[in-house]
PDB file of N, CA and C in Angstrom:
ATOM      1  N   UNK A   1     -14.632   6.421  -1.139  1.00  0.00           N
ATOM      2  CA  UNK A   1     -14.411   6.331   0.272  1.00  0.00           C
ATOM      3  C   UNK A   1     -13.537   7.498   0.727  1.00  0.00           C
ATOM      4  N   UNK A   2     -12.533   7.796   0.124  1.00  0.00           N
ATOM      5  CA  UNK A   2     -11.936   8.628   0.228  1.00  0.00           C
ATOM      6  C   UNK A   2     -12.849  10.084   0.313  1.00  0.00           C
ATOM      7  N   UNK A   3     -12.995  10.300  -0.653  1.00  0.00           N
ATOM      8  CA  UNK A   3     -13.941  11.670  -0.839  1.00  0.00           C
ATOM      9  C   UNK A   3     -14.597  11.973   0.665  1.00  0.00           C
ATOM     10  N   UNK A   4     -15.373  10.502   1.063  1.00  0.00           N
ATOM     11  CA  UNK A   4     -16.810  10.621   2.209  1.00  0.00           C
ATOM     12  C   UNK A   4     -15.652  11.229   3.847  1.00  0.00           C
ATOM     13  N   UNK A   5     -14.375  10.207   3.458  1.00  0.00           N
ATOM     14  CA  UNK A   5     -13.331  10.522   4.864  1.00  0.00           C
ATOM     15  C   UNK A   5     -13.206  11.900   4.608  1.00  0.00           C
ATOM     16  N   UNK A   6     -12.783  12.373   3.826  1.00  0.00           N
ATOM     17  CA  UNK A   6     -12.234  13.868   4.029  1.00  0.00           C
ATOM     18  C   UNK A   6     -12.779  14.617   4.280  1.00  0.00           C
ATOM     19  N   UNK A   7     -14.501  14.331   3.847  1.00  0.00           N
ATOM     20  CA  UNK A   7     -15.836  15.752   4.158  1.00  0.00           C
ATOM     21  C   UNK A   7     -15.740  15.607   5.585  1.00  0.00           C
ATOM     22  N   UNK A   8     -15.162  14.649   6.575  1.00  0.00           N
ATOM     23  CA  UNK A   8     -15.722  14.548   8.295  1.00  0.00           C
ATOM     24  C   UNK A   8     -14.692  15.598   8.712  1.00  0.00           C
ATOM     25  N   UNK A   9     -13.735  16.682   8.015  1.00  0.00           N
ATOM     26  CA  UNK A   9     -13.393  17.734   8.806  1.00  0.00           C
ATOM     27  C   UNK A   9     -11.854  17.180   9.206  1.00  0.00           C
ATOM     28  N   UNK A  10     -10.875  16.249   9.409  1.00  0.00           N
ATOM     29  CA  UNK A  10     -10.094  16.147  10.121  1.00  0.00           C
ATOM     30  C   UNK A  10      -8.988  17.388   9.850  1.00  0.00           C
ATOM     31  N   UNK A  11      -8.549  17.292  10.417  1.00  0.00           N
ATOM     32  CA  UNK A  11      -7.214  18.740  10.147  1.00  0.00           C
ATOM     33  C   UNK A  11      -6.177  17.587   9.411  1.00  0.00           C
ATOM     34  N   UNK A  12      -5.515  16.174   9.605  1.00  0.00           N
ATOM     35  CA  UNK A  12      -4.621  15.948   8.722  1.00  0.00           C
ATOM     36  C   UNK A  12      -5.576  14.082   8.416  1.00  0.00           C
ATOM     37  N   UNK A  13      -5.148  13.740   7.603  1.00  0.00           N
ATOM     38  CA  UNK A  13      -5.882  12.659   6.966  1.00  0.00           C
ATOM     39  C   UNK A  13      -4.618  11.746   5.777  1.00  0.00           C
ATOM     40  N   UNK A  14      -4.126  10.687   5.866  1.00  0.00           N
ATOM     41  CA  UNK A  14      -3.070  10.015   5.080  1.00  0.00           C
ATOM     42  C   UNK A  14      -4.224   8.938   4.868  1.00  0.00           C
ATOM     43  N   UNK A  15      -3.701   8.969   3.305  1.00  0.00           N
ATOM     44  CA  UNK A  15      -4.794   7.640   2.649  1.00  0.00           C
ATOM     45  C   UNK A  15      -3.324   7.070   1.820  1.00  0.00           C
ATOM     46  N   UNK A  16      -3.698   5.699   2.299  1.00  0.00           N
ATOM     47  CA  UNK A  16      -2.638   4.501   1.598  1.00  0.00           C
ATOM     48  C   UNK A  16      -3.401   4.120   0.239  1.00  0.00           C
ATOM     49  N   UNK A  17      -2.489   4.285  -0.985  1.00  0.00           N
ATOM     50  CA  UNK A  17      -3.172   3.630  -2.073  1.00  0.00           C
ATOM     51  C   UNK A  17      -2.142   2.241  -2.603  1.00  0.00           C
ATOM     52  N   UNK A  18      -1.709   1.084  -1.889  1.00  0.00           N
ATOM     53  CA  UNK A  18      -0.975   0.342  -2.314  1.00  0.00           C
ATOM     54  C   UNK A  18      -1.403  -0.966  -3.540  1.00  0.00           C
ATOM     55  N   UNK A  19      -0.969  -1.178  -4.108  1.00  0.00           N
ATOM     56  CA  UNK A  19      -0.550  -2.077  -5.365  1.00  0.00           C
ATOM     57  C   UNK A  19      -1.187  -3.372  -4.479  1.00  0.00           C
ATOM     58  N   UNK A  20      -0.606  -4.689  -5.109  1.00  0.00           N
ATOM     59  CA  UNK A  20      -0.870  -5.484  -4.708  1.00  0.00           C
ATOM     60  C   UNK A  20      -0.245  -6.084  -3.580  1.00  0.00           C
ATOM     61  N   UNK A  21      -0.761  -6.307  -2.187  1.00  0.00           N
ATOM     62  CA  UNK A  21      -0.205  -6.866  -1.330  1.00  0.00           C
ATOM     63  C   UNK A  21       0.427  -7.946  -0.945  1.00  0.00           C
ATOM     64  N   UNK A  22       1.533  -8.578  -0.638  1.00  0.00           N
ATOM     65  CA  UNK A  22       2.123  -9.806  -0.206  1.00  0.00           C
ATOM     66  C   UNK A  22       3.125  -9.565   1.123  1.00  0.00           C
ATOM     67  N   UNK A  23       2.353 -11.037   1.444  1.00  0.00           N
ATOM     68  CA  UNK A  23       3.153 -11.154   3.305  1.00  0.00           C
ATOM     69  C   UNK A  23       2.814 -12.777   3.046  1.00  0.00           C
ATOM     70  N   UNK A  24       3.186 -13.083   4.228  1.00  0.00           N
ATOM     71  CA  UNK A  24       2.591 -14.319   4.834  1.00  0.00           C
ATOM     72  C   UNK A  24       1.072 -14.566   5.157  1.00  0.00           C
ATOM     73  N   UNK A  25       0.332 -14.952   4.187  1.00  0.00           N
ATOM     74  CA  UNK A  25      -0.768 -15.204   4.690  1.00  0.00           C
ATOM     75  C   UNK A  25      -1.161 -16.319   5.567  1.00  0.00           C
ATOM     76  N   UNK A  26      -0.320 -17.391   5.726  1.00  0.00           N
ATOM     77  CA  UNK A  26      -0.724 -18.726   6.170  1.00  0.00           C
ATOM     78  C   UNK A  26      -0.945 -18.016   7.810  1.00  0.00           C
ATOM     79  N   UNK A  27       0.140 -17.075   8.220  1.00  0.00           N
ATOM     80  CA  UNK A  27       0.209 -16.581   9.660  1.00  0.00           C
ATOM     81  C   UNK A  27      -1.105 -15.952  10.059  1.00  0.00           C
ATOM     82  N   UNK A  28      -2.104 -15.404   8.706  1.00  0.00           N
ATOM     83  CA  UNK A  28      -3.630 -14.621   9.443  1.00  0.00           C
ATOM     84  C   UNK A  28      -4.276 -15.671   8.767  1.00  0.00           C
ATOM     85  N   UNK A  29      -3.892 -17.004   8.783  1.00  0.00           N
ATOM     86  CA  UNK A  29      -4.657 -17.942   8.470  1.00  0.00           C
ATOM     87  C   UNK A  29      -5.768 -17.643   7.193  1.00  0.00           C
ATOM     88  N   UNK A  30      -5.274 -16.694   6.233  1.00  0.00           N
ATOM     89  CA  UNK A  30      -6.123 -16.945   4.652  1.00  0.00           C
ATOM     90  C   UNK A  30      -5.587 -17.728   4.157  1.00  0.00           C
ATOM     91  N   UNK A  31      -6.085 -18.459   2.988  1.00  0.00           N
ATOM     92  CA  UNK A  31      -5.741 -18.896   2.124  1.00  0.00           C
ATOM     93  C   UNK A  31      -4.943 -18.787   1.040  1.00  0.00           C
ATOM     94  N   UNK A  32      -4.806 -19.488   0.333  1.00  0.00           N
ATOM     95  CA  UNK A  32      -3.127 -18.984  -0.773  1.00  0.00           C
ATOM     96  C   UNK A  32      -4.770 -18.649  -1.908  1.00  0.00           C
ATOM     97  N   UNK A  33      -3.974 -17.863  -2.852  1.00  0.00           N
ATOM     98  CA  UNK A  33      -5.383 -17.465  -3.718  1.00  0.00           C
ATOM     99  C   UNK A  33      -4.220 -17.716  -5.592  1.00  0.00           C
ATOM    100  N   UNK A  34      -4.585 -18.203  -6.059  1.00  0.00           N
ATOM    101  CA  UNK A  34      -4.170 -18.894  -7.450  1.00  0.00           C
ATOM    102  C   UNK A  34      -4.008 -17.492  -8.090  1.00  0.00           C
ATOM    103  N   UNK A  35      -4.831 -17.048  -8.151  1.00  0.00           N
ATOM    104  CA  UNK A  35      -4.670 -15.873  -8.897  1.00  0.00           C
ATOM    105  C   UNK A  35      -3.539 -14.611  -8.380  1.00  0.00           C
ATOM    106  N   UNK A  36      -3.154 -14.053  -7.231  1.00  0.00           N
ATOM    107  CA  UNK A  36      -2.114 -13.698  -6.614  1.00  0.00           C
ATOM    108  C   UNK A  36      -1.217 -14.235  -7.049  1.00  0.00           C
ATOM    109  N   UNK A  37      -1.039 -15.912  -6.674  1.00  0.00           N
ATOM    110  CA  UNK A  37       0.600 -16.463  -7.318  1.00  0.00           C
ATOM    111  C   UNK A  37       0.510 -16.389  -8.559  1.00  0.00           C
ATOM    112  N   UNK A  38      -0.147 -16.312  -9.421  1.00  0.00           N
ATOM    113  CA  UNK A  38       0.223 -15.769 -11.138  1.00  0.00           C
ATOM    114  C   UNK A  38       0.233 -14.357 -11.397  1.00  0.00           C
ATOM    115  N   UNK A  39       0.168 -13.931 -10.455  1.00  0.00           N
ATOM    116  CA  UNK A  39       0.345 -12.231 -10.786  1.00  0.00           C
ATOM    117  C   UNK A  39       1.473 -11.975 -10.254  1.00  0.00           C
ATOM    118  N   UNK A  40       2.253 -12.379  -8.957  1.00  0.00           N
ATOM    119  CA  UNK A  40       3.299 -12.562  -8.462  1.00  0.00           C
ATOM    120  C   UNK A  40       4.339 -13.145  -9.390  1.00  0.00           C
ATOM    121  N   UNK A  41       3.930 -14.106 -10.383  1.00  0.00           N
ATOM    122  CA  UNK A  41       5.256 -14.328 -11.274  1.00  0.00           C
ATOM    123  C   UNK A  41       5.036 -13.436 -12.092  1.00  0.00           C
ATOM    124  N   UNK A  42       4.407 -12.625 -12.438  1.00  0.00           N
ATOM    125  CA  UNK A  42       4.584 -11.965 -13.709  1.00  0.00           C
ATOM    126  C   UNK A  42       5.086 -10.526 -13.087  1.00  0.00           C
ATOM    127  N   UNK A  43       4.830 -10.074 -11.681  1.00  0.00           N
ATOM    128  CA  UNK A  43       5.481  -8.947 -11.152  1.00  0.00           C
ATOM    129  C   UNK A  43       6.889  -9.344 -10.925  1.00  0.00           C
ATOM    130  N   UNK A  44       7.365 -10.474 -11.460  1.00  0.00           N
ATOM    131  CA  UNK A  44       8.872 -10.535 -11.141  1.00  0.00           C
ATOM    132  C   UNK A  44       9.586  -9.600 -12.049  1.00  0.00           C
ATOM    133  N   UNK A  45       8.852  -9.516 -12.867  1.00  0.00           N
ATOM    134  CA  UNK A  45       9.656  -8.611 -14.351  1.00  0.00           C
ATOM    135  C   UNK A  45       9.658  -7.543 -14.006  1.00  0.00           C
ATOM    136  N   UNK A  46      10.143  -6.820 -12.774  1.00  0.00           N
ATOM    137  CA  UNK A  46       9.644  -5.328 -11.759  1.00  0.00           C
ATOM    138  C   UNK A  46      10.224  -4.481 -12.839  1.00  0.00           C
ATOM    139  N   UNK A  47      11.278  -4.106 -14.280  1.00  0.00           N
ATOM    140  CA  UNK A  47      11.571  -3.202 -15.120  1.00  0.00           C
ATOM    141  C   UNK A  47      10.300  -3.194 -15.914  1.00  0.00           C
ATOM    142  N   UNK A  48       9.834  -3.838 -15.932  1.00  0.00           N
ATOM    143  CA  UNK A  48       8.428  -3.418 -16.925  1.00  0.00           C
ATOM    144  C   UNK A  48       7.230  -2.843 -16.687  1.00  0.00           C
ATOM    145  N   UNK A  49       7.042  -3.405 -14.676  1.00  0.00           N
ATOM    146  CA  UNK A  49       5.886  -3.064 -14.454  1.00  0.00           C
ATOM    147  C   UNK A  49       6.245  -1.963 -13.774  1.00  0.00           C
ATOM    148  N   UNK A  50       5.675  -0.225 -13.667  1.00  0.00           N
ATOM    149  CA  UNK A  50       5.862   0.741 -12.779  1.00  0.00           C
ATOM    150  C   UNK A  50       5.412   0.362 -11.051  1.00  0.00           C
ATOM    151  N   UNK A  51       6.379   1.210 -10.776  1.00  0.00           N
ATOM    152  CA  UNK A  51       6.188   0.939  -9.432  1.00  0.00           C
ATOM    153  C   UNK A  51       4.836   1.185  -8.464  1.00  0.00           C
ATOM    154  N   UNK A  52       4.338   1.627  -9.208  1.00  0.00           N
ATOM    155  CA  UNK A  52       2.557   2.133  -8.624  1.00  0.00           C
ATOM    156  C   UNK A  52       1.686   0.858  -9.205  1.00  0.00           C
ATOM    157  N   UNK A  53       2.062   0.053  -9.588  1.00  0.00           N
ATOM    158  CA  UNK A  53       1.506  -1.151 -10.325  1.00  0.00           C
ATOM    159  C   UNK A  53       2.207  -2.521  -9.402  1.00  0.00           C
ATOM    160  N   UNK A  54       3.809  -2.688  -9.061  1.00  0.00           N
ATOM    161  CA  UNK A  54       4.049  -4.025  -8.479  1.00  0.00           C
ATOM    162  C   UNK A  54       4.216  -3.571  -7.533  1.00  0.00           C
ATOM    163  N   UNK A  55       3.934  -5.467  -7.116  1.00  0.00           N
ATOM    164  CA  UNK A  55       3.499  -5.618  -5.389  1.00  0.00           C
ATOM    165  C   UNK A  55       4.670  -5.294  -4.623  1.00  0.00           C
ATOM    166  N   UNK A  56       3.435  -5.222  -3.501  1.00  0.00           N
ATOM    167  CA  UNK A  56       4.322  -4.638  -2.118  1.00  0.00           C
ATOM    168  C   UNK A  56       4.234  -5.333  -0.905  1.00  0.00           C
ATOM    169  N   UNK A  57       4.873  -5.228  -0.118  1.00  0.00           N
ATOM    170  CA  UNK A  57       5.014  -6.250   1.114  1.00  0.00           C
ATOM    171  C   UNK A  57       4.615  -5.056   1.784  1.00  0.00           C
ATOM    172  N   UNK A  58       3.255  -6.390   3.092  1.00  0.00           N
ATOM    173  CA  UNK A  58       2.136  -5.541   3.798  1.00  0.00           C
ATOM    174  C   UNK A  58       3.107  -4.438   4.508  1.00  0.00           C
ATOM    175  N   UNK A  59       4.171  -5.397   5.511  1.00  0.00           N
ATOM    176  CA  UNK A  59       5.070  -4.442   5.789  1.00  0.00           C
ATOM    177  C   UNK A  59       5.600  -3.232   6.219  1.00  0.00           C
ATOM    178  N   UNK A  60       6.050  -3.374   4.646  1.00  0.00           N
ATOM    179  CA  UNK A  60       6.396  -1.432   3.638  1.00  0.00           C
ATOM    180  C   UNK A  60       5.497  -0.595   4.040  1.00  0.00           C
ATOM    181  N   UNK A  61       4.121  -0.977   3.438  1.00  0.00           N
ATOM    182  CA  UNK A  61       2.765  -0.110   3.825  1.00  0.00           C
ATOM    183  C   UNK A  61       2.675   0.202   5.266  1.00  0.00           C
ATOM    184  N   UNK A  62       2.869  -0.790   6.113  1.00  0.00           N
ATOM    185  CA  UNK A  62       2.414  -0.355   7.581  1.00  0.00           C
ATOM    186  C   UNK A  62       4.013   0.566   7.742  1.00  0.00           C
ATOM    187  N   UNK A  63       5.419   0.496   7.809  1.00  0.00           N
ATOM    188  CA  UNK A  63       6.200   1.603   7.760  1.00  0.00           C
ATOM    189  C   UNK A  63       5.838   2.846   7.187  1.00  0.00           C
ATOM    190  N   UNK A  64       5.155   3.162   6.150  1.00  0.00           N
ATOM    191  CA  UNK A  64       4.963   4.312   4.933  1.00  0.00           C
ATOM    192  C   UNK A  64       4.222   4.804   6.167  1.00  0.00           C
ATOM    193  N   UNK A  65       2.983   4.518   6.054  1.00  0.00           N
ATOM    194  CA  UNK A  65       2.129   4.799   6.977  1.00  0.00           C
ATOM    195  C   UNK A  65       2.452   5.422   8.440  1.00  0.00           C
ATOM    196  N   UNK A  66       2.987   4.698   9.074  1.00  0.00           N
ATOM    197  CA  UNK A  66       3.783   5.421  10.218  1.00  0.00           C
ATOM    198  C   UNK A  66       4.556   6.099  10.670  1.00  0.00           C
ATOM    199  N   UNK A  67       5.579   6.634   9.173  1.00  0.00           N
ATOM    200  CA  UNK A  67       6.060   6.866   9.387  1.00  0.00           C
ATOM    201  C   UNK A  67       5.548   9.149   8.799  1.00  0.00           C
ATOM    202  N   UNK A  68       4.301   8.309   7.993  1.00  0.00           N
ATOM    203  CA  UNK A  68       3.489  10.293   7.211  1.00  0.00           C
ATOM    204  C   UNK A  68       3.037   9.948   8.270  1.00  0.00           C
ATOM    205  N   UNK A  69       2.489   9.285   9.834  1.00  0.00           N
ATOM    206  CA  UNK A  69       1.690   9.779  10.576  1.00  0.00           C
ATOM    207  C   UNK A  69       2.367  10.396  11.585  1.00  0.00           C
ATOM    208  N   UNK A  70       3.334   9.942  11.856  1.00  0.00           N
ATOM    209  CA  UNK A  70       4.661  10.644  12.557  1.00  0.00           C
ATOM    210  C   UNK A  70       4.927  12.224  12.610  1.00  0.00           C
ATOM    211  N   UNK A  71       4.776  12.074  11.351  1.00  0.00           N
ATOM    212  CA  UNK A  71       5.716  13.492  10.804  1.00  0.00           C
ATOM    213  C   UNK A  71       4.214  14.045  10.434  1.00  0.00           C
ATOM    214  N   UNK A  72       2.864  14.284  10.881  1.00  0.00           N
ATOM    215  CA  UNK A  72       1.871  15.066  10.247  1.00  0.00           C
ATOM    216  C   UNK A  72       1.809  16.494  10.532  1.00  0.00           C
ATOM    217  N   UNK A  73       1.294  16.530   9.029  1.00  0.00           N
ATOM    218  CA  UNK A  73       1.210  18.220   8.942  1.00  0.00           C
ATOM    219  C   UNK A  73      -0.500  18.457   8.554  1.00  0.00           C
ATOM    220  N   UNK A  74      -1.199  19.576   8.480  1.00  0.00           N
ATOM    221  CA  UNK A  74      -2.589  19.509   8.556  1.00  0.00           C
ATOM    222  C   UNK A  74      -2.523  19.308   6.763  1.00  0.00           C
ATOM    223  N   UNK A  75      -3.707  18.911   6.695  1.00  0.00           N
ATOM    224  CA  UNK A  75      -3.857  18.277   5.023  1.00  0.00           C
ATOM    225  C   UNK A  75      -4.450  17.292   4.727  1.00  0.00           C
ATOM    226  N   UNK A  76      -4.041  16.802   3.240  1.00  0.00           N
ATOM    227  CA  UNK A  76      -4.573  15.224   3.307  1.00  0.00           C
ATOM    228  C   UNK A  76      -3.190  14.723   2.517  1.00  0.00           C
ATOM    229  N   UNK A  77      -3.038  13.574   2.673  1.00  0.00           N
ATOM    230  CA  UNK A  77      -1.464  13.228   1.968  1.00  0.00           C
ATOM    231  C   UNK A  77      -2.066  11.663   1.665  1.00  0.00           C
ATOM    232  N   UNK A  78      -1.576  11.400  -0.260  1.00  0.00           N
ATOM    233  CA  UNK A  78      -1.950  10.251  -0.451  1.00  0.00           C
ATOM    234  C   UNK A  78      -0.626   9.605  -0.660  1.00  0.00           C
ATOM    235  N   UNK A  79      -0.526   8.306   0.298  1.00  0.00           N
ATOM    236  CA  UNK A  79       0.819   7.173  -0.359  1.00  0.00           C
ATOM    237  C   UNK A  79       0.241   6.582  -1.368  1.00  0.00           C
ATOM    238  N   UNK A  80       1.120   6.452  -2.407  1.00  0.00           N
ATOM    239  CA  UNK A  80       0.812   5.747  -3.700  1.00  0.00           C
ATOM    240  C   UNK A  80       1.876   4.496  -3.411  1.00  0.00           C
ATOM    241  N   UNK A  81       1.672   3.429  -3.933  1.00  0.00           N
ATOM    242  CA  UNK A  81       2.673   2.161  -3.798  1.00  0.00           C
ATOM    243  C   UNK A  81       4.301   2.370  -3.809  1.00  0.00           C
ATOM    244  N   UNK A  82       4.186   2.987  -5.217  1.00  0.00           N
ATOM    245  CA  UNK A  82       5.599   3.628  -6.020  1.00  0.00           C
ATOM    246  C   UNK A  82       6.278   4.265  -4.858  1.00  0.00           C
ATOM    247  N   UNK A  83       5.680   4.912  -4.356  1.00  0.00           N
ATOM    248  CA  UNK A  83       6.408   5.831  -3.006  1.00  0.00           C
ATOM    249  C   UNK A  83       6.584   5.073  -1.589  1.00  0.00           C
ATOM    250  N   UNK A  84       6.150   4.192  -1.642  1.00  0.00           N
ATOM    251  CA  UNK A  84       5.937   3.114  -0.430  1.00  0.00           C
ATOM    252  C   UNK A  84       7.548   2.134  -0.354  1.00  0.00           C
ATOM    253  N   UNK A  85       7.626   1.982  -1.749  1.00  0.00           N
ATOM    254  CA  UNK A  85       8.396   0.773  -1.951  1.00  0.00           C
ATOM    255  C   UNK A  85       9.696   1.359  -1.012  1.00  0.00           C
ATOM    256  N   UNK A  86      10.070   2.442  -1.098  1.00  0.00           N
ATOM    257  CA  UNK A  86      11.620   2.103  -0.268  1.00  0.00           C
ATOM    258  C   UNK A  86      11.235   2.570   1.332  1.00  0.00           C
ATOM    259  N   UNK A  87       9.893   3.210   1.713  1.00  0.00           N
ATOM    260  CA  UNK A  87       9.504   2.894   3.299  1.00  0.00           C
ATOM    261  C   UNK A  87      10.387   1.393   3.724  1.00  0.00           C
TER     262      UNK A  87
END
C-alpha cells in the first residue's frame, strides 16, 4: 500500500507503522477481542518486548501523526511505533 501511495506524486507523504493498538473500544462500539487481552498481558513485560513491537495507545498515534504533519518537509517520513511512544 505504501509503495502504490507514494507512486501518486505527493511532494510530502507520512506513513504510520504502529504496533498494536489500544484505547477504549466499548466508546466506537467494537467488541473486546480475547486475543488482544492476552497479548496485552504479555506486553506488560515492556523490558523484553522492543518498542516497535508493544502496544500503543490510539492516541499517541493520532499526536505522532500531527504533529510530522505539522512540521512537513517534502519527502516521505515513516512513524514506526518505537518512535510514537513518547508523541
Amino acid at each position: 500500500m505504501e509503495r502504490a501511495v507514494s507512486r501518486l506524486g505527493f511532494d510530502s507523504l507520512v506513513f504510520a507503522r504502529p504496533s498494536m493498538l489500544v484505547g477504549n473500544r466499548d466508546s466506537l462500539g467494537q467488541p473486546e477481542r480475547s486475543g488482544e487481552r492476552l497479548a496485552l498481558i504479555f506486553m506488560q513485560f515492556g523490558a523484553l518486548i522492543p518498542a516497535n513491537y508493544g502496544a500503543i495507545e490510539a492516541v499517541r498515534v493520532a499526536r505522532a501523526l500531527v504533529h510530522t504533519v505539522k512540521t512537513a518537509e517534502k519527502g516521505t517520513r515513516v512513524l514506526l511505533s518505537g518512535g510514537m511512544q513518547a508523541s
